[in-house]
PDB file of N, CA and C in Angstrom:
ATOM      1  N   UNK A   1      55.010  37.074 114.983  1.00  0.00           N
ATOM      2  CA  UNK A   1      56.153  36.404 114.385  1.00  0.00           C
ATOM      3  C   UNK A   1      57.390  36.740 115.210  1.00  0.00           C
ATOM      4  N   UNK A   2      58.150  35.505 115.136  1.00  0.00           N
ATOM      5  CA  UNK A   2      59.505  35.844 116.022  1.00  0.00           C
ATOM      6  C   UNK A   2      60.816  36.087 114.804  1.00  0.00           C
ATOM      7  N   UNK A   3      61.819  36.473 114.974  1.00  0.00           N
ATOM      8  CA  UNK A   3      62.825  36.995 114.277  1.00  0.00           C
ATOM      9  C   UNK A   3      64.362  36.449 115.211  1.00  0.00           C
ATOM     10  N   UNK A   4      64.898  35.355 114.618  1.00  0.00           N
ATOM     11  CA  UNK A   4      65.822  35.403 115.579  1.00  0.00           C
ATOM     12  C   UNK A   4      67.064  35.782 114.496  1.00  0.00           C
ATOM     13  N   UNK A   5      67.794  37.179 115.331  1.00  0.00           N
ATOM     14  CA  UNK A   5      68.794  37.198 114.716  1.00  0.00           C
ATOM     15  C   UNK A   5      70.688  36.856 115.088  1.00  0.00           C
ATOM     16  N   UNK A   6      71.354  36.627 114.374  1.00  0.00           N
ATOM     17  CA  UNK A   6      72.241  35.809 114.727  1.00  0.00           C
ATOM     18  C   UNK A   6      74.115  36.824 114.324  1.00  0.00           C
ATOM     19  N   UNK A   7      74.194  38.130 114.613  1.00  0.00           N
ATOM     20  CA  UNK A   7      75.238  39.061 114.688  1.00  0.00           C
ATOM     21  C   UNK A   7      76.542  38.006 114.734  1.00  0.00           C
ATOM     22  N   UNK A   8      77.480  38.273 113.294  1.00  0.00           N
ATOM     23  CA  UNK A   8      78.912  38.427 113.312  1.00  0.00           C
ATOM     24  C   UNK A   8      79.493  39.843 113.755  1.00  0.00           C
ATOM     25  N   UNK A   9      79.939  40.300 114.505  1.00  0.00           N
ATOM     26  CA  UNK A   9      80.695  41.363 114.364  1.00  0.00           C
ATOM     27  C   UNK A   9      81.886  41.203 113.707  1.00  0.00           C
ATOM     28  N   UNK A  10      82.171  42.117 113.356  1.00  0.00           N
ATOM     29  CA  UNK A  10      83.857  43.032 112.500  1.00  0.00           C
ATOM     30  C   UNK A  10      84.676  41.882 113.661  1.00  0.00           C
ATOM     31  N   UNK A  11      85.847  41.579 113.392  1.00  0.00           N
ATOM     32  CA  UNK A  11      86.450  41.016 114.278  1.00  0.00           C
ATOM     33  C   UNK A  11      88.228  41.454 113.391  1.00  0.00           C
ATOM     34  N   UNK A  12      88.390  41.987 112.272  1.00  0.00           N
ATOM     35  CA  UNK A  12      89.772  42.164 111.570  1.00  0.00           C
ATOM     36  C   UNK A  12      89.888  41.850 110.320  1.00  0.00           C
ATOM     37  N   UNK A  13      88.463  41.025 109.209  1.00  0.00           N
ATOM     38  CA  UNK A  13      88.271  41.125 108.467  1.00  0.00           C
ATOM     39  C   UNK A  13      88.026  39.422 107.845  1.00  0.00           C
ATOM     40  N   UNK A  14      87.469  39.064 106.447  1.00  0.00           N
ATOM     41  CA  UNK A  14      86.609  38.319 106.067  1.00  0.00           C
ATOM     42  C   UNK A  14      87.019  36.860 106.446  1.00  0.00           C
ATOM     43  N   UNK A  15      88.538  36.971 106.189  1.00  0.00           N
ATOM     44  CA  UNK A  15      89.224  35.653 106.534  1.00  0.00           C
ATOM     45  C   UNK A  15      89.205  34.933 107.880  1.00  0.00           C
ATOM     46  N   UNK A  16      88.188  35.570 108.744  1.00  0.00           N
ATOM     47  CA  UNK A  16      88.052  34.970 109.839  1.00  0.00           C
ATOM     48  C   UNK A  16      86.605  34.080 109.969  1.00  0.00           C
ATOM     49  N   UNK A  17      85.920  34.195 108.963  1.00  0.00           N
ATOM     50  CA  UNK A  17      84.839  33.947 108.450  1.00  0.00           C
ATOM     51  C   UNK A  17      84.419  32.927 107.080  1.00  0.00           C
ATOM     52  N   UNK A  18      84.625  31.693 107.060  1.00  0.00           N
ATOM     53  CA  UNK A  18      84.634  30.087 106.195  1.00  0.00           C
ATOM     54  C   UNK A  18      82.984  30.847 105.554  1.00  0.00           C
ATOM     55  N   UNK A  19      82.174  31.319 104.551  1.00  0.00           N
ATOM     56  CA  UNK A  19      81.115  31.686 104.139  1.00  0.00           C
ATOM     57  C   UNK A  19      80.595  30.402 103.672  1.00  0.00           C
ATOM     58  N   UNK A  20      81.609  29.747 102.904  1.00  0.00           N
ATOM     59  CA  UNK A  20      81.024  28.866 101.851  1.00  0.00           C
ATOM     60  C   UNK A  20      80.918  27.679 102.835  1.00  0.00           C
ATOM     61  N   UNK A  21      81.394  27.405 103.906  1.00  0.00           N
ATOM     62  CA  UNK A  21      81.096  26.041 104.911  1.00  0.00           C
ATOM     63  C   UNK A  21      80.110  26.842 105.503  1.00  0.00           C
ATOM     64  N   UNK A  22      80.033  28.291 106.049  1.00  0.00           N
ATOM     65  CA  UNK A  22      78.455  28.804 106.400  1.00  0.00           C
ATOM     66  C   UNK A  22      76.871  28.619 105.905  1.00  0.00           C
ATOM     67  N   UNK A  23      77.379  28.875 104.721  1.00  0.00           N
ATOM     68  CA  UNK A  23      76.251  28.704 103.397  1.00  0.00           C
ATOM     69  C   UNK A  23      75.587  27.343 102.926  1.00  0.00           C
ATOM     70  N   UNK A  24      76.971  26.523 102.712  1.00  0.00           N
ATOM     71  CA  UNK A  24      76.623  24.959 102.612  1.00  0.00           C
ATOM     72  C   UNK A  24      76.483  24.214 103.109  1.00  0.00           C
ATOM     73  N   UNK A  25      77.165  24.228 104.648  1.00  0.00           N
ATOM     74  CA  UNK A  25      77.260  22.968 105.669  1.00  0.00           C
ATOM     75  C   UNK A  25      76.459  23.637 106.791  1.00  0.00           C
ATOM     76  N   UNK A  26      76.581  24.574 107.509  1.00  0.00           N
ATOM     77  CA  UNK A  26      76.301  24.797 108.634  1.00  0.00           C
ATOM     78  C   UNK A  26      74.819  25.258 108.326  1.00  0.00           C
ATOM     79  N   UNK A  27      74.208  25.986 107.658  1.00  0.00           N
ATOM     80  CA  UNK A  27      72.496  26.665 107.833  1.00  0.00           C
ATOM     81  C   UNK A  27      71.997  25.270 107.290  1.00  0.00           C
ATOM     82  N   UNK A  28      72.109  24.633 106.328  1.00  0.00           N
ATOM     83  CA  UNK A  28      71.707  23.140 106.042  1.00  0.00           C
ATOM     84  C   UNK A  28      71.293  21.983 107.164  1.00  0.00           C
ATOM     85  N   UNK A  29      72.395  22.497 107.919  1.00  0.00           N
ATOM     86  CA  UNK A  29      71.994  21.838 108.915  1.00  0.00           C
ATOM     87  C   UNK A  29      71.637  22.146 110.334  1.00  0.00           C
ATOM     88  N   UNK A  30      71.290  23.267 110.188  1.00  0.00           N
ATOM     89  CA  UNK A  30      70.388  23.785 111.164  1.00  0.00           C
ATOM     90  C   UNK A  30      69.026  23.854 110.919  1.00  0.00           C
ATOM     91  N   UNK A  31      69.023  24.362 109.513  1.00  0.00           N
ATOM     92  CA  UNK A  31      67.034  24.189 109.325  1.00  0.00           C
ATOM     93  C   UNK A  31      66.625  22.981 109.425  1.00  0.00           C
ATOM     94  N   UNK A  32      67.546  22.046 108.702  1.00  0.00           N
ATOM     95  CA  UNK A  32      67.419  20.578 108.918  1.00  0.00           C
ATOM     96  C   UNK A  32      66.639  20.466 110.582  1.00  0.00           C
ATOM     97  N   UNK A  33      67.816  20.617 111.464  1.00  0.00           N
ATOM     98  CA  UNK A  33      67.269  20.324 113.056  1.00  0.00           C
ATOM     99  C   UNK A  33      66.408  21.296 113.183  1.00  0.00           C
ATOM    100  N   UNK A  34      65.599  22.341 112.988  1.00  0.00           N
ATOM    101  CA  UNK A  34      64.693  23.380 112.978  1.00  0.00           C
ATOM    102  C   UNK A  34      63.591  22.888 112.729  1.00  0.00           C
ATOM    103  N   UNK A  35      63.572  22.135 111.213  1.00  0.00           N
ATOM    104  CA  UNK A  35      62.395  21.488 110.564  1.00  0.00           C
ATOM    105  C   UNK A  35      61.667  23.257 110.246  1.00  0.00           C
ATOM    106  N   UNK A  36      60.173  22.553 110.355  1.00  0.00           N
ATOM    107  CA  UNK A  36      58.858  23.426 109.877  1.00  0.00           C
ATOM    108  C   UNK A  36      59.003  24.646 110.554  1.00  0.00           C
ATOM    109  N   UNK A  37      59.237  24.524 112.013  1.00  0.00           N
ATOM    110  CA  UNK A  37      59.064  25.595 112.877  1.00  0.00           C
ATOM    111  C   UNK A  37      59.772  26.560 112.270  1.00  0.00           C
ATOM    112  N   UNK A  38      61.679  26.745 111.514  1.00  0.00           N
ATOM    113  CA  UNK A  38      61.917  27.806 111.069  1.00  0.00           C
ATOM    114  C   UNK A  38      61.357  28.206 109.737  1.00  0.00           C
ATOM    115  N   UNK A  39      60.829  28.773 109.479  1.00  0.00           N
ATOM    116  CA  UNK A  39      59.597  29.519 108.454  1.00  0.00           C
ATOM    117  C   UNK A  39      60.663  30.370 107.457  1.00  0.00           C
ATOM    118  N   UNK A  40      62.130  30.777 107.629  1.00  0.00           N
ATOM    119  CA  UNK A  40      62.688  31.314 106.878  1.00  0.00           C
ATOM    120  C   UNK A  40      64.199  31.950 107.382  1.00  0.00           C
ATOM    121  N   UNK A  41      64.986  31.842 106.231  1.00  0.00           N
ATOM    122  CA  UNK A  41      66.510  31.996 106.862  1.00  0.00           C
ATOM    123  C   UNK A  41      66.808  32.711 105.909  1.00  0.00           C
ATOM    124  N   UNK A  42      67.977  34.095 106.292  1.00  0.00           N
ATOM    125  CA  UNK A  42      68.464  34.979 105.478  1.00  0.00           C
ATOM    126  C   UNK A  42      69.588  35.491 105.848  1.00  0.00           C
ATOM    127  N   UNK A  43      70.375  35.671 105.270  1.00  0.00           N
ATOM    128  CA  UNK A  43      72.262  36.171 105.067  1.00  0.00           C
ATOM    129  C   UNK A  43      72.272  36.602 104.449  1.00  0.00           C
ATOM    130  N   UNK A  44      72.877  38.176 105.564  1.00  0.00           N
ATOM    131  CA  UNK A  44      73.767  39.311 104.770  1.00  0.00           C
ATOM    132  C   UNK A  44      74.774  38.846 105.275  1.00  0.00           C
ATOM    133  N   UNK A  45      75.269  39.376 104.159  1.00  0.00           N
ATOM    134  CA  UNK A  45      77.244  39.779 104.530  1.00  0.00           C
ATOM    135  C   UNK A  45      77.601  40.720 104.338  1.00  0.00           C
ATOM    136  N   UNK A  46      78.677  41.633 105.307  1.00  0.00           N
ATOM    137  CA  UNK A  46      78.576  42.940 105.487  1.00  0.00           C
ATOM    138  C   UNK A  46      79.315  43.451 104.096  1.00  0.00           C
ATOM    139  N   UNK A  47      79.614  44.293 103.824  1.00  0.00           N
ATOM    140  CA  UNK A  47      80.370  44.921 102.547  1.00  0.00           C
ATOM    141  C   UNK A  47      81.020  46.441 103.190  1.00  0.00           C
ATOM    142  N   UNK A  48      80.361  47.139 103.802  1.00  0.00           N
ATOM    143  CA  UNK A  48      81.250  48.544 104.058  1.00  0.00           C
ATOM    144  C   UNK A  48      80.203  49.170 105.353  1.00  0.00           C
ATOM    145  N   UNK A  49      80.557  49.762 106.008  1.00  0.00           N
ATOM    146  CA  UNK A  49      80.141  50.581 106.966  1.00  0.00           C
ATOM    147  C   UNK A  49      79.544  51.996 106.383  1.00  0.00           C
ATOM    148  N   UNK A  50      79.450  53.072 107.423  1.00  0.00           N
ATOM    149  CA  UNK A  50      78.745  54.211 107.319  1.00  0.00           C
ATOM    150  C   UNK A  50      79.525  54.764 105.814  1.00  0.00           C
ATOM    151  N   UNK A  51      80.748  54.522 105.337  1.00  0.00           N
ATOM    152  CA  UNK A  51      81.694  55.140 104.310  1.00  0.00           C
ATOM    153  C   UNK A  51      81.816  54.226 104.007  1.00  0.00           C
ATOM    154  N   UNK A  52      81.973  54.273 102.520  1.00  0.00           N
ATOM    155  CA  UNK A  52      82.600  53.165 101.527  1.00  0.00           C
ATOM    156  C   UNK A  52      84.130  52.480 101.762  1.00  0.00           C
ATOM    157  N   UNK A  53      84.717  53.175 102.308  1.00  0.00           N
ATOM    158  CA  UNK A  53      85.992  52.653 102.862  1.00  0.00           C
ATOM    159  C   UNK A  53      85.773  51.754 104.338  1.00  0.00           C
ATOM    160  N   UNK A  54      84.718  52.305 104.839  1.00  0.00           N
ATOM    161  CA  UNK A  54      84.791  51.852 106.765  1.00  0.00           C
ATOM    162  C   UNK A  54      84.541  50.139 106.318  1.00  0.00           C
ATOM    163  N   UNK A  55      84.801  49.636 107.215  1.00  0.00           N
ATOM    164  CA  UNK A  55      84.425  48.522 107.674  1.00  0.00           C
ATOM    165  C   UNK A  55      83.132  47.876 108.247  1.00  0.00           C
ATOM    166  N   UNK A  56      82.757  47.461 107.819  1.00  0.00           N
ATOM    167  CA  UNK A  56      81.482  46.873 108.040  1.00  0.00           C
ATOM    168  C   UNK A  56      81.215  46.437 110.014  1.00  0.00           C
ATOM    169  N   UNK A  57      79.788  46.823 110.474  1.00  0.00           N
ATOM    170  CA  UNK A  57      79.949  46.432 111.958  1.00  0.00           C
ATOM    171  C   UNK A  57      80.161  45.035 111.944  1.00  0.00           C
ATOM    172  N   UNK A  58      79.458  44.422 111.224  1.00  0.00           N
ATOM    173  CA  UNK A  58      79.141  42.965 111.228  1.00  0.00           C
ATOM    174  C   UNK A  58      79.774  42.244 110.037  1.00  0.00           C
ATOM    175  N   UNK A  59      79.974  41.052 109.970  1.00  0.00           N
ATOM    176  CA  UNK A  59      81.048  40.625 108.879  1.00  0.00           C
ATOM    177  C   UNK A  59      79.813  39.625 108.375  1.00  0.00           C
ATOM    178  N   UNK A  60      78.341  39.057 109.433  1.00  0.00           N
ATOM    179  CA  UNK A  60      77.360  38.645 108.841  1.00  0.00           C
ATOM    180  C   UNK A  60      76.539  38.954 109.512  1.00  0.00           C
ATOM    181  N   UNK A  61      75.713  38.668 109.412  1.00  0.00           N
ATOM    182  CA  UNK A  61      73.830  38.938 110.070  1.00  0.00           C
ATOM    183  C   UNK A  61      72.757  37.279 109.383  1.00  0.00           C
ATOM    184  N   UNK A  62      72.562  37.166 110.321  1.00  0.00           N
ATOM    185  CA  UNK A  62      71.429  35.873 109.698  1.00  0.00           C
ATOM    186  C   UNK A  62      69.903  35.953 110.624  1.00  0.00           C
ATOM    187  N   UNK A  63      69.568  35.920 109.921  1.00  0.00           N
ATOM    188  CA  UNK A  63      67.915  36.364 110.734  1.00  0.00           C
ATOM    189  C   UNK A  63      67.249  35.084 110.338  1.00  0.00           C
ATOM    190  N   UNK A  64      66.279  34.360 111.430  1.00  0.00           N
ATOM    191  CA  UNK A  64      65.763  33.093 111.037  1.00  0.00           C
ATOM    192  C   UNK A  64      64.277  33.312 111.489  1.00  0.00           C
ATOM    193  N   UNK A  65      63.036  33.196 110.760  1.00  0.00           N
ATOM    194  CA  UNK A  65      61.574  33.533 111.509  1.00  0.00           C
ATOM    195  C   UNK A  65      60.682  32.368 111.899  1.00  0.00           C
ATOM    196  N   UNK A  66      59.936  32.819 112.893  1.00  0.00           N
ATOM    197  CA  UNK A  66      59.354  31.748 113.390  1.00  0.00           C
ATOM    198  C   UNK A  66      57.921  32.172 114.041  1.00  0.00           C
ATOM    199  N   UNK A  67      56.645  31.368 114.282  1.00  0.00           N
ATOM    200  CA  UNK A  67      55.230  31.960 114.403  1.00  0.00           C
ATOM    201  C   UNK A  67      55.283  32.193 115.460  1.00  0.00           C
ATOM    202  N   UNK A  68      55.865  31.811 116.747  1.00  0.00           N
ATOM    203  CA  UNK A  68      55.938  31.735 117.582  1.00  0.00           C
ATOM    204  C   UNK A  68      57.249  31.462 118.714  1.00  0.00           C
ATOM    205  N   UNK A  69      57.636  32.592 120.068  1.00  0.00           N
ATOM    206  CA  UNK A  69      58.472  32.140 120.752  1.00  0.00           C
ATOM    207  C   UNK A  69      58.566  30.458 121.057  1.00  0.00           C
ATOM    208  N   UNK A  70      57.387  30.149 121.105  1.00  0.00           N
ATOM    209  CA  UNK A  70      57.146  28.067 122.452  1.00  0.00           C
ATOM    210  C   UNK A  70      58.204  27.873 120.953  1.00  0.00           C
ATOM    211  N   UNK A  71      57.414  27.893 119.526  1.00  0.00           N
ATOM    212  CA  UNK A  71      57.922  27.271 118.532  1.00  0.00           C
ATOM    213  C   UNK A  71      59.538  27.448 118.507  1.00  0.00           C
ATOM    214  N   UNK A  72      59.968  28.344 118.634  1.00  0.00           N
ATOM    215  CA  UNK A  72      61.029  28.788 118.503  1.00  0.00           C
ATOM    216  C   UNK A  72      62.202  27.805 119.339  1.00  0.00           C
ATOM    217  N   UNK A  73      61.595  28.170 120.759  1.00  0.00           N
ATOM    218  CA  UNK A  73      62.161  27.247 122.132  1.00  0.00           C
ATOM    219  C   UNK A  73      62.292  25.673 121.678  1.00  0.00           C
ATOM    220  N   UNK A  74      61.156  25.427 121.424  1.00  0.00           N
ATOM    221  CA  UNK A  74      60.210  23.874 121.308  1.00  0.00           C
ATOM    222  C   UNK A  74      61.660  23.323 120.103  1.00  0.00           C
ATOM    223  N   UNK A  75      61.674  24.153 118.998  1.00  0.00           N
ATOM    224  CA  UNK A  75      62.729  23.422 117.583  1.00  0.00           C
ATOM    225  C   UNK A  75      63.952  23.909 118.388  1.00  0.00           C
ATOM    226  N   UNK A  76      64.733  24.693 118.766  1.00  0.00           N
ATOM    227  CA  UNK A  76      66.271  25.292 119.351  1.00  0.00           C
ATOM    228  C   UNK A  76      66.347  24.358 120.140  1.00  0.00           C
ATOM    229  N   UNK A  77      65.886  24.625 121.373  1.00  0.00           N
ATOM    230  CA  UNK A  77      66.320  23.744 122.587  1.00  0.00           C
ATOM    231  C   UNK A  77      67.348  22.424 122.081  1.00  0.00           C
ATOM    232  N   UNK A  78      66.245  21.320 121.599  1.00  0.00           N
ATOM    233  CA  UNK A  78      66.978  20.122 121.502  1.00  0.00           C
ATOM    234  C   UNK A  78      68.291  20.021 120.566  1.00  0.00           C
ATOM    235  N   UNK A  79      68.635  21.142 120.064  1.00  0.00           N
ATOM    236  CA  UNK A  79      69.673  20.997 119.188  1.00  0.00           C
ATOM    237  C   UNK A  79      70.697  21.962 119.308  1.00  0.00           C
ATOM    238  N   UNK A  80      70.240  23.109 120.778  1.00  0.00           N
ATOM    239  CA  UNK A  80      71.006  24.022 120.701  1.00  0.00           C
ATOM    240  C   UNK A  80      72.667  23.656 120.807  1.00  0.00           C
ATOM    241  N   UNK A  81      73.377  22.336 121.818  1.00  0.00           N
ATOM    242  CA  UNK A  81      74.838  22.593 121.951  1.00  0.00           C
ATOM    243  C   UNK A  81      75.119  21.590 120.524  1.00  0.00           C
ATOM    244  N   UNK A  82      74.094  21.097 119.774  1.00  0.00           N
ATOM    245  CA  UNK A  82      75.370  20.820 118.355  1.00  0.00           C
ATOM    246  C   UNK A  82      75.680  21.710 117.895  1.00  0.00           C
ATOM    247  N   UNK A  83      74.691  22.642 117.224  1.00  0.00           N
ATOM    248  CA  UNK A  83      74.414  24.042 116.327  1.00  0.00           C
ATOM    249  C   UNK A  83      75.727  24.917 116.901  1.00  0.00           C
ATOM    250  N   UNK A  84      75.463  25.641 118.104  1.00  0.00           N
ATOM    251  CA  UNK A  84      77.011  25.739 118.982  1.00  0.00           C
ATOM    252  C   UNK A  84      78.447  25.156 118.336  1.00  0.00           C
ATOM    253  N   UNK A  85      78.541  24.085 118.461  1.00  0.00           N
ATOM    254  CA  UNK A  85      79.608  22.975 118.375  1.00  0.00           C
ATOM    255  C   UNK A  85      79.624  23.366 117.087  1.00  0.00           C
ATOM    256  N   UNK A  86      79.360  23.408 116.547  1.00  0.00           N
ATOM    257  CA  UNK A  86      79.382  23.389 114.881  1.00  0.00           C
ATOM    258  C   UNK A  86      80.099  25.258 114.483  1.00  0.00           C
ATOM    259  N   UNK A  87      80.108  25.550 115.076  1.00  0.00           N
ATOM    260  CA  UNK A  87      80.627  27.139 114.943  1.00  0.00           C
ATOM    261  C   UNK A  87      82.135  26.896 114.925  1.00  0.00           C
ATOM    262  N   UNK A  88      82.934  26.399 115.444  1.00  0.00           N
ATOM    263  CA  UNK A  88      84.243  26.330 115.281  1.00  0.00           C
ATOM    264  C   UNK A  88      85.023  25.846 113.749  1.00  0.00           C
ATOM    265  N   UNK A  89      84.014  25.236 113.067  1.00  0.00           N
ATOM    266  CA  UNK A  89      84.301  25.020 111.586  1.00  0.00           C
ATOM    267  C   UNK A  89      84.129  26.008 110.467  1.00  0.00           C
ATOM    268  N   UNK A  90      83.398  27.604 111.065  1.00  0.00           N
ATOM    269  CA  UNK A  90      83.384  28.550 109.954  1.00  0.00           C
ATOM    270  C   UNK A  90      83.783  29.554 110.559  1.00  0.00           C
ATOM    271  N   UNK A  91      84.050  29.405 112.090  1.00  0.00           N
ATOM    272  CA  UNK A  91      84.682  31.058 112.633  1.00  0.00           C
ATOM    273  C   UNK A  91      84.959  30.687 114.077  1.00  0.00           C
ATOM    274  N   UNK A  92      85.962  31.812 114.420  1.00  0.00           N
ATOM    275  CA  UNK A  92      86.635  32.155 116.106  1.00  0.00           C
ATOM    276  C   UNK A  92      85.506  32.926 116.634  1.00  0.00           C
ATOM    277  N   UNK A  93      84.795  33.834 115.747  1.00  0.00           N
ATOM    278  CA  UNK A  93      84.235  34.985 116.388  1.00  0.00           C
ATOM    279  C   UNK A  93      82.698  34.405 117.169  1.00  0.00           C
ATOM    280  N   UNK A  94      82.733  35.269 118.353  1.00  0.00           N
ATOM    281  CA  UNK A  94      81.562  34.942 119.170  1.00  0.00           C
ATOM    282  C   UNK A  94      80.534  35.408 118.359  1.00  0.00           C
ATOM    283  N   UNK A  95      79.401  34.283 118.114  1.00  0.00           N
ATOM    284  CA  UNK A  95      78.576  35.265 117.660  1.00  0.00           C
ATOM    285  C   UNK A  95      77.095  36.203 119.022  1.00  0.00           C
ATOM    286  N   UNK A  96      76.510  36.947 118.697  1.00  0.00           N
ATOM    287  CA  UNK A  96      75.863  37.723 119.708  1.00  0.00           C
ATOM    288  C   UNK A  96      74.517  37.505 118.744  1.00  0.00           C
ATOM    289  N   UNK A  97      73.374  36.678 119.929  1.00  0.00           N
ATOM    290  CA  UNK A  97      72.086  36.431 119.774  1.00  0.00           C
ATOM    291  C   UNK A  97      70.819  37.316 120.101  1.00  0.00           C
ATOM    292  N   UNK A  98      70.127  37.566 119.347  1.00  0.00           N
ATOM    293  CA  UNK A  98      69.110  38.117 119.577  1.00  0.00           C
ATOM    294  C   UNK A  98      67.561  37.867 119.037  1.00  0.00           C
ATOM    295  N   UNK A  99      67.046  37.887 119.743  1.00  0.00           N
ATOM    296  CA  UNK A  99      65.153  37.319 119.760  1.00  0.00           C
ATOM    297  C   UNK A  99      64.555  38.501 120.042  1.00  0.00           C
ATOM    298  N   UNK A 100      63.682  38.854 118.628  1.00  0.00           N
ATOM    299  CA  UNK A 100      62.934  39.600 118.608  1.00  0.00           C
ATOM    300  C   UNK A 100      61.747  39.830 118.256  1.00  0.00           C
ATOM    301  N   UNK A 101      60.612  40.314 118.675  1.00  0.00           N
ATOM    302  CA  UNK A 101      59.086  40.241 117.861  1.00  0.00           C
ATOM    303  C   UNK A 101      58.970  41.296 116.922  1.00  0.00           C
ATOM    304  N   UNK A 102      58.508  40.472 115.388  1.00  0.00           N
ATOM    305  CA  UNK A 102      58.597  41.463 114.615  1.00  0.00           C
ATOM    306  C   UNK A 102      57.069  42.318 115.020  1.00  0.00           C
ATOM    307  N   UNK A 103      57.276  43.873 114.950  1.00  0.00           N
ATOM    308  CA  UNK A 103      56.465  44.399 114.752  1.00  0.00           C
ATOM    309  C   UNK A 103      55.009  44.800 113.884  1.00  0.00           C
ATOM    310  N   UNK A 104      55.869  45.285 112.713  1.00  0.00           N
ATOM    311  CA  UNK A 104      55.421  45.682 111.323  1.00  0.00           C
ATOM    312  C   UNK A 104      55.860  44.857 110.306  1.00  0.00           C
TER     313      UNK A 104
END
């Protein structure tokens, strides 16, 4: 199984971050262009760091799974610069990608 995860970092705090156009408009329409191949989508949102006062590293985390890297490639590819394009309607912040095989 593949795991792609999708890092907000901390960037100065929540207001830099549209959740509810995240939640409603934007993952809607990414599984949409994903179809079958994404097998499952999940959002955290950060709340506090190592201390209840700190700041959270990440302001979100979205992890999306899939049976396979081809699968993975095969559904992303054709839709990767809308999905992109579509980031300027819930945030400034870069987000930082990562593809991983789940282990366990």
């Amino acid at each position: 199984m593949i795991k792609v995860s999708v890092f907000y970092p901390q960037g100065g705090g929540s207001t830099l971050f549209d959740m509810n156009y995240y939640l409603n408009k934007h993952l809607p329409m990414v599984q949409q262009k994903l179809g079958k191949a994404c097998k499952s989508i999940t959002v955290e949102q950060g709340l506090t760091g190592a201390t209840p006062d700190a700041l959270p590293s990440f302001l979100v985390i979205t992890q999306m799974t899939f049976d396979t890297m081809q699968a993975f490639q095969a559904a992303f590819a054709p839709h990767a610069a809308a999905i992109a394009a579509d980031t300027i309607n819930y945030t400034k912040i870069v987000p930082i990608l990562q593809v991983s095989e789940v282990r366990k």
